[in-house]
Each structure stands twice: as structure tokens, then as C-alpha cells.
C-alpha atoms as a PDB file:
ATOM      1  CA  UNK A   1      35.036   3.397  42.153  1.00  0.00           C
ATOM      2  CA  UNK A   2      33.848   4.614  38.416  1.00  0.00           C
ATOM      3  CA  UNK A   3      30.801   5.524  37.557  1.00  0.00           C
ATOM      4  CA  UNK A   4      29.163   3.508  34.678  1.00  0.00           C
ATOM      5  CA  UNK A   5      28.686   4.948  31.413  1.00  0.00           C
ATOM      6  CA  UNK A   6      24.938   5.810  31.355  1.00  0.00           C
ATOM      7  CA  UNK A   7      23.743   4.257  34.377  1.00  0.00           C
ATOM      8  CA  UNK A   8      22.501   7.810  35.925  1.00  0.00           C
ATOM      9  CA  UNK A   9      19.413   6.498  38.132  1.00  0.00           C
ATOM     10  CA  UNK A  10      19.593   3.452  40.373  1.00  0.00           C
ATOM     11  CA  UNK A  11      17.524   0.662  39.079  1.00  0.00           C
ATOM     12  CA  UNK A  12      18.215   1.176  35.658  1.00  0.00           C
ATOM     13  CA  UNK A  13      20.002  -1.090  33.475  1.00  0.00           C
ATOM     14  CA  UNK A  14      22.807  -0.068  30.789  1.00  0.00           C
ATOM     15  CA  UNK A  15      20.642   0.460  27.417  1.00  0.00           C
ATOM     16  CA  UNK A  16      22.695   0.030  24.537  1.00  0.00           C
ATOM     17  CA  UNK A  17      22.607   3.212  22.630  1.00  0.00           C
ATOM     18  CA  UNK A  18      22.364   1.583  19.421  1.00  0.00           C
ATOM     19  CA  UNK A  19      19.568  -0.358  20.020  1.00  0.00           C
ATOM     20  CA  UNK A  20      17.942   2.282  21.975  1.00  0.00           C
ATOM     21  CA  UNK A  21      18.382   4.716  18.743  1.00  0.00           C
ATOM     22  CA  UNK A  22      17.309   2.359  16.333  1.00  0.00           C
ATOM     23  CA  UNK A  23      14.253   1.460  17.956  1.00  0.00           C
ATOM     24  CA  UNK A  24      13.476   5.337  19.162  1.00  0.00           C
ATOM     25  CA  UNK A  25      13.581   4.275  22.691  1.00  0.00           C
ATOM     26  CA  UNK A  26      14.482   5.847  25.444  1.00  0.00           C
ATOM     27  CA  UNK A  27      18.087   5.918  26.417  1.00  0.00           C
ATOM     28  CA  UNK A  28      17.771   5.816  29.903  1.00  0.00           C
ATOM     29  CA  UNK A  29      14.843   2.414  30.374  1.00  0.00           C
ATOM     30  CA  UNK A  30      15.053   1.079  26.491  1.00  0.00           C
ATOM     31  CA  UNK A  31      11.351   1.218  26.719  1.00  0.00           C
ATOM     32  CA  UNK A  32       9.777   4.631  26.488  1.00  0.00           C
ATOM     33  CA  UNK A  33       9.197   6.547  23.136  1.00  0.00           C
ATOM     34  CA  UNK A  34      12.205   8.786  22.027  1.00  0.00           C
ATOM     35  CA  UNK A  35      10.460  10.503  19.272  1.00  0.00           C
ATOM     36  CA  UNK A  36       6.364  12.677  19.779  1.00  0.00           C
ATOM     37  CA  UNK A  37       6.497  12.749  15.557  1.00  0.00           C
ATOM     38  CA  UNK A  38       8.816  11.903  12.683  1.00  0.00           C
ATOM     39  CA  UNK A  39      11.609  13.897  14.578  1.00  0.00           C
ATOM     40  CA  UNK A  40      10.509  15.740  16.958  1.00  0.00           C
ATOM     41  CA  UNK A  41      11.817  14.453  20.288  1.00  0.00           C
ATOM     42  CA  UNK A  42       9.486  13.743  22.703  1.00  0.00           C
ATOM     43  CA  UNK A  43       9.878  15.992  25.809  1.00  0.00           C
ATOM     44  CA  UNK A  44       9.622  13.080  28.311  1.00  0.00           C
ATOM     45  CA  UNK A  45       9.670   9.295  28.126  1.00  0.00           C
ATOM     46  CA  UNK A  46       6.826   8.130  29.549  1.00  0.00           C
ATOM     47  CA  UNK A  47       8.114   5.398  30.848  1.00  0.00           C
ATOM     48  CA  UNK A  48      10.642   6.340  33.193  1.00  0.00           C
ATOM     49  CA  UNK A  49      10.267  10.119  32.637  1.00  0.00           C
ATOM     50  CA  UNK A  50      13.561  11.218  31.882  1.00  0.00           C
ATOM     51  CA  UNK A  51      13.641  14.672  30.796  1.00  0.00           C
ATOM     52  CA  UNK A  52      14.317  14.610  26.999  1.00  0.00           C
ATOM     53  CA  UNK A  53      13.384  18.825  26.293  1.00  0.00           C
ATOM     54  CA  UNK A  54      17.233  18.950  26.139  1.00  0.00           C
ATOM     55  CA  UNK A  55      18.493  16.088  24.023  1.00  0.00           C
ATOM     56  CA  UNK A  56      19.800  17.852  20.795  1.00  0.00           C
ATOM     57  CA  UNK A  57      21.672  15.766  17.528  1.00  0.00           C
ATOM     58  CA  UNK A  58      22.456  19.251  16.399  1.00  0.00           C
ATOM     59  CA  UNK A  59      23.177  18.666  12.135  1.00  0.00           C
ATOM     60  CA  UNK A  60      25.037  15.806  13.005  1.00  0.00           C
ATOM     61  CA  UNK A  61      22.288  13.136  11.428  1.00  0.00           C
ATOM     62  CA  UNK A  62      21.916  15.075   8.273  1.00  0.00           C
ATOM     63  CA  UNK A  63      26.216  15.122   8.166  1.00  0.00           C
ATOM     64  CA  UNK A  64      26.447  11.540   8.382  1.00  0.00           C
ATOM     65  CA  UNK A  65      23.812  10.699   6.049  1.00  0.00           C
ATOM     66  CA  UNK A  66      24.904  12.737   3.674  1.00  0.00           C
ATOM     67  CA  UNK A  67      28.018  10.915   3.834  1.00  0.00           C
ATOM     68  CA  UNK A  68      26.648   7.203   3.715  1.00  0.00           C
ATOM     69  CA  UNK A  69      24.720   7.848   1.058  1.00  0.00           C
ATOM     70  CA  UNK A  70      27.090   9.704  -0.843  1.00  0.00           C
ATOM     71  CA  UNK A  71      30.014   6.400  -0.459  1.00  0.00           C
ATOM     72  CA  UNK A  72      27.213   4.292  -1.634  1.00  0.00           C
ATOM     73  CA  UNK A  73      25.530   6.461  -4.647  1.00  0.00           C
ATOM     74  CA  UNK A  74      28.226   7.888  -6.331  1.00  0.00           C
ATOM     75  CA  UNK A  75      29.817   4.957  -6.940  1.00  0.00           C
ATOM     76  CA  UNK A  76      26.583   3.314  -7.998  1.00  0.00           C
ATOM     77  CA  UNK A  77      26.121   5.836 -10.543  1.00  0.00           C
ATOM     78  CA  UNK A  78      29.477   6.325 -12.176  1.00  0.00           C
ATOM     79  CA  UNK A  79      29.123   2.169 -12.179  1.00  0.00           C
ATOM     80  CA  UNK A  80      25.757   2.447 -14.166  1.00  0.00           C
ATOM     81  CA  UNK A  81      27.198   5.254 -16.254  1.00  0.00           C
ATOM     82  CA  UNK A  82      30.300   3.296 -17.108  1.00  0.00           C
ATOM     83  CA  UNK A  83      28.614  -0.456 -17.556  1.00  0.00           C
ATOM     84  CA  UNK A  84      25.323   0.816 -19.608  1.00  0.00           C
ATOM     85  CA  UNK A  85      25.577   4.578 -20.839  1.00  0.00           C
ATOM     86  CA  UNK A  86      22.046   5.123 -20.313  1.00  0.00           C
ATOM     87  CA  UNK A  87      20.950   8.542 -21.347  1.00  0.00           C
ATOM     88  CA  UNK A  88      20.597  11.283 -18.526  1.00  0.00           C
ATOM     89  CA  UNK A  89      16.827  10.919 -17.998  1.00  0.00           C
ATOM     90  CA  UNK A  90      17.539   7.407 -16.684  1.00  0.00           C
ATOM     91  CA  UNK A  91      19.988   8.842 -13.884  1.00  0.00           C
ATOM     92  CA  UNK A  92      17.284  11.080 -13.057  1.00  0.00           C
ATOM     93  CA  UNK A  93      14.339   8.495 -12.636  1.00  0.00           C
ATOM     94  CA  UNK A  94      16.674   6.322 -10.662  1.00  0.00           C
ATOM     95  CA  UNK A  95      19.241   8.305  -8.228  1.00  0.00           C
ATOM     96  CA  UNK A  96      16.859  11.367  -6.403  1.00  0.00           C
ATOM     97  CA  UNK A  97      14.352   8.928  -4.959  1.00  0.00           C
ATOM     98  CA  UNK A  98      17.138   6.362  -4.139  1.00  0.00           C
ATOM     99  CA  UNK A  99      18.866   9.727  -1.817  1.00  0.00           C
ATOM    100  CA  UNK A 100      15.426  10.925  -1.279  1.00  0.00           C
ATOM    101  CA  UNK A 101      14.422   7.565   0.737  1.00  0.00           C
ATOM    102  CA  UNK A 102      18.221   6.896   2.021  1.00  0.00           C
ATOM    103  CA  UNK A 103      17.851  10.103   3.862  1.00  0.00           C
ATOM    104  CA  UNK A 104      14.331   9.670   4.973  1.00  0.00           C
ATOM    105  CA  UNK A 105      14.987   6.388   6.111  1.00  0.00           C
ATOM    106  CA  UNK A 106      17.961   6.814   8.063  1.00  0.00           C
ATOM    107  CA  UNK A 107      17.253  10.085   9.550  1.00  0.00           C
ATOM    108  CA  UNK A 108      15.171   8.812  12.103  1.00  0.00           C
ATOM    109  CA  UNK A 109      17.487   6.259  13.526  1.00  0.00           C
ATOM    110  CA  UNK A 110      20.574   8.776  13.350  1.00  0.00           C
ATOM    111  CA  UNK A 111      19.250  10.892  15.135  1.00  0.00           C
ATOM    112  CA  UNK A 112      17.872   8.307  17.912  1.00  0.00           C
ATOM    113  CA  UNK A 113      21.547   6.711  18.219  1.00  0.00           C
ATOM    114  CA  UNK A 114      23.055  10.558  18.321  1.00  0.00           C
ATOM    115  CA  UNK A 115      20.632  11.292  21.576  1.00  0.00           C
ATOM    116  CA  UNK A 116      21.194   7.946  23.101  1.00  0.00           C
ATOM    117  CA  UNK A 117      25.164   8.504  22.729  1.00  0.00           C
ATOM    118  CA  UNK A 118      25.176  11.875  23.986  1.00  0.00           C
ATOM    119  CA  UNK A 119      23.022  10.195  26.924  1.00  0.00           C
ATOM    120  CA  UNK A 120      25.323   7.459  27.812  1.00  0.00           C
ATOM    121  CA  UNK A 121      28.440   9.669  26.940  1.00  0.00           C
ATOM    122  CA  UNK A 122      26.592  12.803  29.279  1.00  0.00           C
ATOM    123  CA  UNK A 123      27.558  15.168  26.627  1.00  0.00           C
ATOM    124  CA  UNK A 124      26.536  18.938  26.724  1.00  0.00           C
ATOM    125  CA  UNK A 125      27.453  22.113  25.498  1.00  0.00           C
ATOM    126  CA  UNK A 126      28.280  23.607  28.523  1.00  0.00           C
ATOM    127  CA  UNK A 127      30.371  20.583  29.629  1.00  0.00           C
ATOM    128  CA  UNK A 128      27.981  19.999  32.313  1.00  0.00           C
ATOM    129  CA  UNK A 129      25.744  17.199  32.336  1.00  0.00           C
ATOM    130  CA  UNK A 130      22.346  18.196  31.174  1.00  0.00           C
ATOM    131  CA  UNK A 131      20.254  14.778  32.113  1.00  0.00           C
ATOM    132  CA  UNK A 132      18.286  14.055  35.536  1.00  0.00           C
END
């Protein structure tokens, strides 16, 4: 019979690992804290204490937020550039808090859906699975 994606303690039920990251829930209940700060990951939920001293996103958050924000800037900017030449000083009031906030704003949840896939996925480094 296969083992369910995720399901690695009887009486839990499957946690969608979006939701869970969003949220910065556990991956494991859906109900304990992911995060002990801004992004620091907490080292156990305490809700269901699953061991979360091990959970790592790596750069990966950082990777794809540079890349949202960069396929929704850029073209922003070379469409202000092109529509209303404004002069430089404009670009610069405008664009570095827009990437500056982007990147704040969706570090946090990256992050929180990278932990809660590698969760539900049982990825490791070693290839062995790291959660209780």
C-alpha cells in the first residue's frame, strides 16, 4: 500500500503545504508556529512538537523572489520609461522601495511553503528523511 505524501504520524491530517507556508504553520498539524522571529524557524512547533531544528529553504526563497519581482518590475519600469520619460530621480523614488517591500513581503511566506514542501516531499540532503 503507499504511503501518503506527508502523513508521517498517525492522527495527523494532510496539511496543505501552501497554506501551511503562507500562514507560517506547521507542516505537520497546520496549527503550530513555523517561524520564533521574522525568519528564524522555530525549533519545535508547539503544537504537535515536530522537530523543526532541521528544516532548511537553503537560498531558494531569495532565488525565487528575485525572480517574481524581477518579471513584474522590469517590465513596469521600461513601461513607465517608455509611456512618460520621467527623469531618473523619479525611477529612483519609485522602483527600490517597490523591490525593497516585494522582497520583504514575500520572503516570509517563501520560505514557509519551501519547509512545508520539503516536509510533505521528505526531502534531505542526505536522501534520508530528516523529520520525526
Amino acid at each position: 500500500m503507499p504511503e501518503s505524501r506527508g502523513d508521517f504520524s498517525a492522527g495527523y491530517p494532510p496539511v496543505s503545504p501552501f497554506a501551511a507556508g503562507i500562514a507560517g504553520r506547521c507542516p505537520r498539524c497546520g496549527q503550530g508556529r513555523l517561524f520564533a522571529g521574522f525568519l528564524n524557524v522555530a525549533e519545535t512547533c508547539n503544537v504537535c512538537g515536530l522537530d523543526l531544528r532541521k528544516a532548511d529553504s537553503g537560498d531558494g526563497p531569495a532565488v525565487f523572489i528575485i525572480f517574481i519581482l524581477g518579471f513584474l518590475v522590469v517590465p513596469l519600469a521600461l513601461w513607465l520609461e517608455s509611456a512618460l520619460a520621467p527623469p531618473m530621480w523619479v525611477h529612483l523614488l519609485i522602483w527600490p522601495p517597490v523591490i525593497v517591500g516585494g522582497a520583504l513581503g514575500l520572503l516570509r511566506p517563501m520560505k514557509g511553503i519551501l519547509i512545508a514542501l520539503q516536509y510533505r516531499n521528505k526531502a534531505s540532503d542526505s536522501g534520508t528523511v530528516d523529520y520525526d
